[in-house]
Protein backbone atom coordinates (compact mmCIF):
# COMPACT_ATOMS: atom_id res chain seq x y z
CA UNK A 1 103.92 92.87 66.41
CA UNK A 2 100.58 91.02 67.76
CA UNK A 3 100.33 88.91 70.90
CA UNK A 4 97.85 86.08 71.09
CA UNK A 5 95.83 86.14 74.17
CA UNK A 6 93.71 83.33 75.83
CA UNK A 7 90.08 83.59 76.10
CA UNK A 8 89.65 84.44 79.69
CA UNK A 9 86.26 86.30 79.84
CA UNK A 10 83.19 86.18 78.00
CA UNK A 11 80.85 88.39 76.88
CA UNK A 12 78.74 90.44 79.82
CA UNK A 13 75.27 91.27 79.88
CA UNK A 14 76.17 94.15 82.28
CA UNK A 15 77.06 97.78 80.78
CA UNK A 16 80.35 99.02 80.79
CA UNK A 17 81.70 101.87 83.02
CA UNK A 18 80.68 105.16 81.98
CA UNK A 19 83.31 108.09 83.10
CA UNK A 20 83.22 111.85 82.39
CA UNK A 21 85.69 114.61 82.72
CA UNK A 22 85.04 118.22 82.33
CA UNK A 23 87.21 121.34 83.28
CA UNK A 24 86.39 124.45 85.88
CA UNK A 25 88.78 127.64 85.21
CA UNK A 26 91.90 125.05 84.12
CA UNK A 27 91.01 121.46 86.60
CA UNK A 28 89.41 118.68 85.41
CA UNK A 29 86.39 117.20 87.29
CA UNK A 30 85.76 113.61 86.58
CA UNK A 31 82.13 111.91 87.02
CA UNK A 32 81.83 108.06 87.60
CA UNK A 33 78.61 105.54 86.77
CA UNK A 34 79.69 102.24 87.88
CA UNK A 35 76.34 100.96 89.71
CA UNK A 36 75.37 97.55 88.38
CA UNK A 37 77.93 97.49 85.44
CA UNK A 38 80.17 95.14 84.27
CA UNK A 39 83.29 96.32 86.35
CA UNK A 40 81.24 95.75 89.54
CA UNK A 41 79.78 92.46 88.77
CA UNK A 42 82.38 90.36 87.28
CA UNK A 43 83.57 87.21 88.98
CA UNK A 44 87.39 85.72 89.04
CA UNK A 45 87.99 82.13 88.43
CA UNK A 46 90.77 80.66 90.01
CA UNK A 47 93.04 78.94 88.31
CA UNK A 48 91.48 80.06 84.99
CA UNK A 49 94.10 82.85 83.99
CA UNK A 50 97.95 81.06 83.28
CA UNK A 51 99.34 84.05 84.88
CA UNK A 52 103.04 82.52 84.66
CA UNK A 53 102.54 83.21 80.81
CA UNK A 54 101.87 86.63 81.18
CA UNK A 55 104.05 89.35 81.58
CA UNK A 56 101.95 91.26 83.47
CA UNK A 57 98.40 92.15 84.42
CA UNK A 58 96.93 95.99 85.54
CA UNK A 59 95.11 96.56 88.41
CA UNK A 60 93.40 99.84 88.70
CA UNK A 61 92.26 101.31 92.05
CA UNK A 62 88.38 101.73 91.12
CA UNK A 63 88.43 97.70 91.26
CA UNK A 64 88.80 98.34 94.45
CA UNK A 65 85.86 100.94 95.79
CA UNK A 66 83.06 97.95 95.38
CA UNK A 67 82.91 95.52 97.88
CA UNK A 68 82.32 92.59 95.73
CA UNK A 69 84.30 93.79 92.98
CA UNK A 70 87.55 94.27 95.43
CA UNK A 71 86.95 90.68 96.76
CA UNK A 72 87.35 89.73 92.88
CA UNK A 73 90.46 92.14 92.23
CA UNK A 74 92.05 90.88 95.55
CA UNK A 75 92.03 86.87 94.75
CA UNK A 76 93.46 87.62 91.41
CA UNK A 77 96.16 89.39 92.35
CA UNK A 78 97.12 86.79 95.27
CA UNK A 79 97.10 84.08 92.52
CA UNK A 80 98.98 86.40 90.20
CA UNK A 81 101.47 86.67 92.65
CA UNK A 82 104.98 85.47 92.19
CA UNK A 83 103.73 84.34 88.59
CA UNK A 84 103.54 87.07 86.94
CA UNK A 85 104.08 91.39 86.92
CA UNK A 86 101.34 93.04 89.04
CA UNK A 87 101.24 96.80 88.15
CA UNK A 88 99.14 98.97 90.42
CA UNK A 89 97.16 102.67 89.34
CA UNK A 90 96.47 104.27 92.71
CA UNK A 91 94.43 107.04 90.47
CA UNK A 92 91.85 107.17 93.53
CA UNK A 93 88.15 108.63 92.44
CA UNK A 94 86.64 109.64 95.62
CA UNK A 95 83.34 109.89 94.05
CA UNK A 96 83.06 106.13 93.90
CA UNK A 97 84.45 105.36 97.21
CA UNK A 98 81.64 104.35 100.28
CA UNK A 99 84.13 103.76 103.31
CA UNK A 100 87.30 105.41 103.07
CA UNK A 101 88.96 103.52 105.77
CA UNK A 102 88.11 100.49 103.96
CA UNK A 103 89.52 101.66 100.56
CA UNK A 104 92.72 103.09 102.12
CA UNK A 105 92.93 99.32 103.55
CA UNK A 106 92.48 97.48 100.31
CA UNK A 107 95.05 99.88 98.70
CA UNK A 108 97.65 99.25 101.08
CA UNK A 109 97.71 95.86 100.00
CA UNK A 110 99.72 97.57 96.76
CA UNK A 111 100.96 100.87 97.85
CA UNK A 112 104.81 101.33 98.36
CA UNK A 113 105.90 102.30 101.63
CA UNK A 114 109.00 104.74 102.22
CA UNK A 115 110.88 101.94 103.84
CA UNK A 116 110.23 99.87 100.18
CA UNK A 117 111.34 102.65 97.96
CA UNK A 118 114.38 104.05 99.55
CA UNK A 119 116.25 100.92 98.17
CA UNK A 120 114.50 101.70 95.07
CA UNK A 121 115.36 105.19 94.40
CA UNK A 122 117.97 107.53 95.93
CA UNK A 123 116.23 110.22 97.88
CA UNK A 124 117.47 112.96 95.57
CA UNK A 125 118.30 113.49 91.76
CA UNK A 126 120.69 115.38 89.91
CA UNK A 127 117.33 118.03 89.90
CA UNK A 128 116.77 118.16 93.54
CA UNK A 129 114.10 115.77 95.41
CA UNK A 130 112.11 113.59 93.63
CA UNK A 131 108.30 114.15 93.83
CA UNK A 132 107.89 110.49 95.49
CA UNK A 133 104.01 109.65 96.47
CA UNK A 134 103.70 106.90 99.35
CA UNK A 135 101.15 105.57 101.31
CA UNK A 136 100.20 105.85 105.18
CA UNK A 137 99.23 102.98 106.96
CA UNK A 138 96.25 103.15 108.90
CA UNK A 139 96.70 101.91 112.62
């Protein structure tokens, strides 16, 4: 099965994201280079993705530790909205992140709140309490 997309970028000049993971006694340890690459210096066009033909786009939350690049991530997703599937990876590298407070504020615009998932999913399972991550809201 094959999908046909619609050209909606071209190519960059910039370098792509470079990431790194290495292990210590069993944990991973993950290393970032994002500075003046592509996934920091892209720009959104409004109106130029038919999001209402898609079935869903991805968001993941590194879009969202660059200033600029979080201004990009958040007009998508508002014009996304109601058109389309917005799926959200709140996989948080702290390496990459400048002004917590700030991040935790652009996340909340997709984290679930308690309130949100209890109609979702019943507090417990046949196995005991489901391992349910959710957000807090800063004041």
């Amino acid at each position: 099965m094959s999908a046909e997309f619609p050209r909606i970028s071209s190519a960059a000049s910039s370098s792509t994201t470079l990431a790194f993971v290495h292990t210590v006694d069993g944990e991973p340890h993950y290393a970032f280079y994002d500075e003046g690459t592509a996934a920091r210096e892209w720009t959104y066009r409004q109106g130029s993705i038919p999001f209402a033909e898609a079935d869903a786009i991805h968001v993941g939350s590194t879009t969202l530790a660059d200033v600029r690049a979080a201004g990009q991530t958040l007009a998508l997703v508002e014009d996304a909205r109601g058109a389309t599937t917005i799926s959200f990876d709140p996989n948080c590298r702290p390496d990459l992140i400048d002004d917590k407070a700030e991040y935790v504020r652009r996340m909340d615009r997709f984290a679930a709140m308690p309130e949100n998932l209890a109609s979702l999913v019943p507090a417990r399972s046949a196995h005991g309490p489901l391992p349910i991550a959710t957000a807090n809201r800063m004041p």
